[in-house]
Protein backbone atom coordinates (compact mmCIF):
# COMPACT_ATOMS: atom_id res chain seq x y z
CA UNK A 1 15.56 33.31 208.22
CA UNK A 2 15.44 29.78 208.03
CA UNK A 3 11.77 28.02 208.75
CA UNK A 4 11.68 25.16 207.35
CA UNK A 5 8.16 24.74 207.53
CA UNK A 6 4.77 26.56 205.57
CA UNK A 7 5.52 30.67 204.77
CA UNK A 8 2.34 32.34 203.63
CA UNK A 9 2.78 36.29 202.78
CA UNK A 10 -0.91 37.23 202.18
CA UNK A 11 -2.14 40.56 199.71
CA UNK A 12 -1.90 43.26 202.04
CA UNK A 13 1.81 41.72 203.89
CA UNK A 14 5.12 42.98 202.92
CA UNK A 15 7.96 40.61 204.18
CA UNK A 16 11.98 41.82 204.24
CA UNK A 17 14.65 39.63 204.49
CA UNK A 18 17.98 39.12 202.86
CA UNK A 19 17.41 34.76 202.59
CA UNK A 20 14.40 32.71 203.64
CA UNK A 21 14.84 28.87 203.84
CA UNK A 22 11.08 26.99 203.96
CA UNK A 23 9.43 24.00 202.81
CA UNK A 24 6.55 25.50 201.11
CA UNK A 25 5.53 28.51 200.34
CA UNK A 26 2.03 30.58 199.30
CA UNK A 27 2.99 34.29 197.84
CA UNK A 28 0.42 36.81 197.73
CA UNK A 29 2.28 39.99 198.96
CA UNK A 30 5.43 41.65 198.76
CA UNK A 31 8.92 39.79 199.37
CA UNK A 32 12.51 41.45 199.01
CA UNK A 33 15.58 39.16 199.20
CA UNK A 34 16.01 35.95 198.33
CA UNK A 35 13.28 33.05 198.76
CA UNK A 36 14.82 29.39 198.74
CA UNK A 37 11.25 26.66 198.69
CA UNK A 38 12.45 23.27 199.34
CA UNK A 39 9.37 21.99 198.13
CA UNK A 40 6.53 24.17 196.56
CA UNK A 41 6.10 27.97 195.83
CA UNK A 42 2.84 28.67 194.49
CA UNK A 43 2.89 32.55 193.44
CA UNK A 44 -0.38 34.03 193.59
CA UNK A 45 -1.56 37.94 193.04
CA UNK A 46 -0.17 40.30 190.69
CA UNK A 47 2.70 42.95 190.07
CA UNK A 48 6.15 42.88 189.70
CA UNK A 49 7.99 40.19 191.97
CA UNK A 50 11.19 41.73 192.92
CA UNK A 51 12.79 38.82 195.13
CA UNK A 52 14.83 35.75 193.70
CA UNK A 53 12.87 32.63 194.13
CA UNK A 54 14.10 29.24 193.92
CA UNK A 55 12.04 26.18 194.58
CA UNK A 56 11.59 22.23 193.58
CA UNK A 57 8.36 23.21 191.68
CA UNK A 58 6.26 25.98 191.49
CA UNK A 59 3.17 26.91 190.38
CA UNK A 60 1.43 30.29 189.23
CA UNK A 61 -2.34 30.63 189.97
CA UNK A 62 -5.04 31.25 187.63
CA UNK A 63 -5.70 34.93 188.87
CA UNK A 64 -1.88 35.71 188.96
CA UNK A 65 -0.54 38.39 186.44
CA UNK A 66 3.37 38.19 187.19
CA UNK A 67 6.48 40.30 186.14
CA UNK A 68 9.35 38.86 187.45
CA UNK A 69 12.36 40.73 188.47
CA UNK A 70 15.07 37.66 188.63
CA UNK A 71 14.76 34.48 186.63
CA UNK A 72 12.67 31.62 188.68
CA UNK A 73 15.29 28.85 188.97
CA UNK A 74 12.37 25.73 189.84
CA UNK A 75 12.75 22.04 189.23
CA UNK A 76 9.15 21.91 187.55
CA UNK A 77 6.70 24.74 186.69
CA UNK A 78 2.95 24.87 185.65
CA UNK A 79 1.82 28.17 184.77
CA UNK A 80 -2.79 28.71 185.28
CA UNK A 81 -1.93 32.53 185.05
CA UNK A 82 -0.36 34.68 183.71
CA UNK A 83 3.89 35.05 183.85
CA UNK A 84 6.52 37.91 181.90
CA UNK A 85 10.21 36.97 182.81
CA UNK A 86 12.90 34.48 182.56
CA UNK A 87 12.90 31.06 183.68
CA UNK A 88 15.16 28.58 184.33
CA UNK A 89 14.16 24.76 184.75
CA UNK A 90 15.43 22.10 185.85
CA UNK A 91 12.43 19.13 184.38
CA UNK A 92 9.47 20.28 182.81
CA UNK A 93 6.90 23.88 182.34
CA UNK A 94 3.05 23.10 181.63
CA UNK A 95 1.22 25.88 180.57
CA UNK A 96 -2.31 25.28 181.18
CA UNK A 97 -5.57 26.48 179.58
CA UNK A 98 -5.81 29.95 180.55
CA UNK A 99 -2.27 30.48 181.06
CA UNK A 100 0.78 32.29 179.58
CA UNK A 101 4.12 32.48 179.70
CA UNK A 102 5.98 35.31 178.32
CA UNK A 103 9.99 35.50 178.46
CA UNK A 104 12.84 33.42 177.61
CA UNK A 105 13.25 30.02 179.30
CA UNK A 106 15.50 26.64 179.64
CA UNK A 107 13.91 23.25 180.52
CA UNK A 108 13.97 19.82 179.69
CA UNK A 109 10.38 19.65 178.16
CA UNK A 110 7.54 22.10 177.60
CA UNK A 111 4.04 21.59 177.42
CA UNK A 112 1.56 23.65 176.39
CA UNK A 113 -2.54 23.11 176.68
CA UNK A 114 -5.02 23.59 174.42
CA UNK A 115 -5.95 27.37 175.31
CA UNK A 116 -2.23 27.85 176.84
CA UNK A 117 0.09 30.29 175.29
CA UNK A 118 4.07 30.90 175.12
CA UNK A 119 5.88 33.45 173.86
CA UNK A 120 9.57 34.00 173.50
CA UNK A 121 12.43 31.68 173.09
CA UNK A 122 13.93 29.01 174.83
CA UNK A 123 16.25 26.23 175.05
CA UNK A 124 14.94 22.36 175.72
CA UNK A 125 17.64 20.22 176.46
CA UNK A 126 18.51 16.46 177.98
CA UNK A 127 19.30 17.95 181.70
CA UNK A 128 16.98 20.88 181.47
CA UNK A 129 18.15 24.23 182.54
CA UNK A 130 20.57 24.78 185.72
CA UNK A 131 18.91 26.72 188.30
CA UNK A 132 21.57 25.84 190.88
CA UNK A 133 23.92 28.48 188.75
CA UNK A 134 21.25 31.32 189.89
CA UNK A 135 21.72 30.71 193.36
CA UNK A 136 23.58 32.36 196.07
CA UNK A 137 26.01 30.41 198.36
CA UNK A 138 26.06 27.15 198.19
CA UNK A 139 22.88 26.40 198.65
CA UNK A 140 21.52 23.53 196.40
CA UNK A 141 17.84 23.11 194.06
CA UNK A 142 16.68 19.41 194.64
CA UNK A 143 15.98 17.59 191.42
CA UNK A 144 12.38 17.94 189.33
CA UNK A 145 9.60 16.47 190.71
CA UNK A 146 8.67 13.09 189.26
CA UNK A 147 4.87 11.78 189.58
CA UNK A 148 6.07 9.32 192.54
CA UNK A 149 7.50 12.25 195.26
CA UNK A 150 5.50 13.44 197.80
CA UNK A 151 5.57 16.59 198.85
């Protein structure tokens, strides 16, 4: 399903498809397949995500409580919640105050607040992590999001 505009799948929702294409994208409910955000994914709710989610940057809200099933291949991350599960990035993760991220990860820098925590291990390097080896096809992660983009 390609949409290439907003998706928004609220609490009670439930949406099945093998690949959906969009430009942004506001999770509350259920997904299965694969979700491919051009620009933003913000993941809100809680439970077990069970879809593959790739996006340019993502962020998790400050109510979410977040298993993930797949690693979240993003070009930039900042975590207000709470996230368990692998994560692969392309530029940078903030971990606000409040927040936590628990599982292995791969960027190219990782901050964490004052109040923030982070548990597991990881790997910073020069290029960050390679989501684009996550994803299906041929379809391709745009870089991290530097402070001059818009999106």
């Amino acid at each position: 399903m390609d949409l290439r505009g907003t998706l928004t799948v609220r609490a009670a929702a439930n949406l099945n498809s093998s690949c959906v294409i969009c430009t942004d994208a506001v999770i509350e409910g259920r997904i299965t397949g694969t979700l491919y955000c051009e620009s933003s994914l913000e993941l809100l709710g809680s439970g077990r995500i069970g879809f593959k989610a790739f996006a340019r940057a993502a962020s998790i809200g400050k109510s979410a409580r977040l298993e993930l099933g797949f690693p979240l291949a993003v070009g930039s991350l900042e975590v207000r919640g709470q996230l368990h599960g692998p994560v692969v990035c392309s530029g940078g993760i903030t971990i606000r105050k409040g927040g936590t991220l628990v599982g292995n990860f791969e960027a190219r820098a990782i901050m964490v607040e004052r109040g923030g925590a982070l548990e597991g291990s990881g790997r910073i390097t020069a290029s960050g992590g390679d989501p684009a080896a996550l994803l299906p096809g041929n379809i391709k992660v745009p870089g991290p999001v530097t402070p001059g983009d818009r999106h």
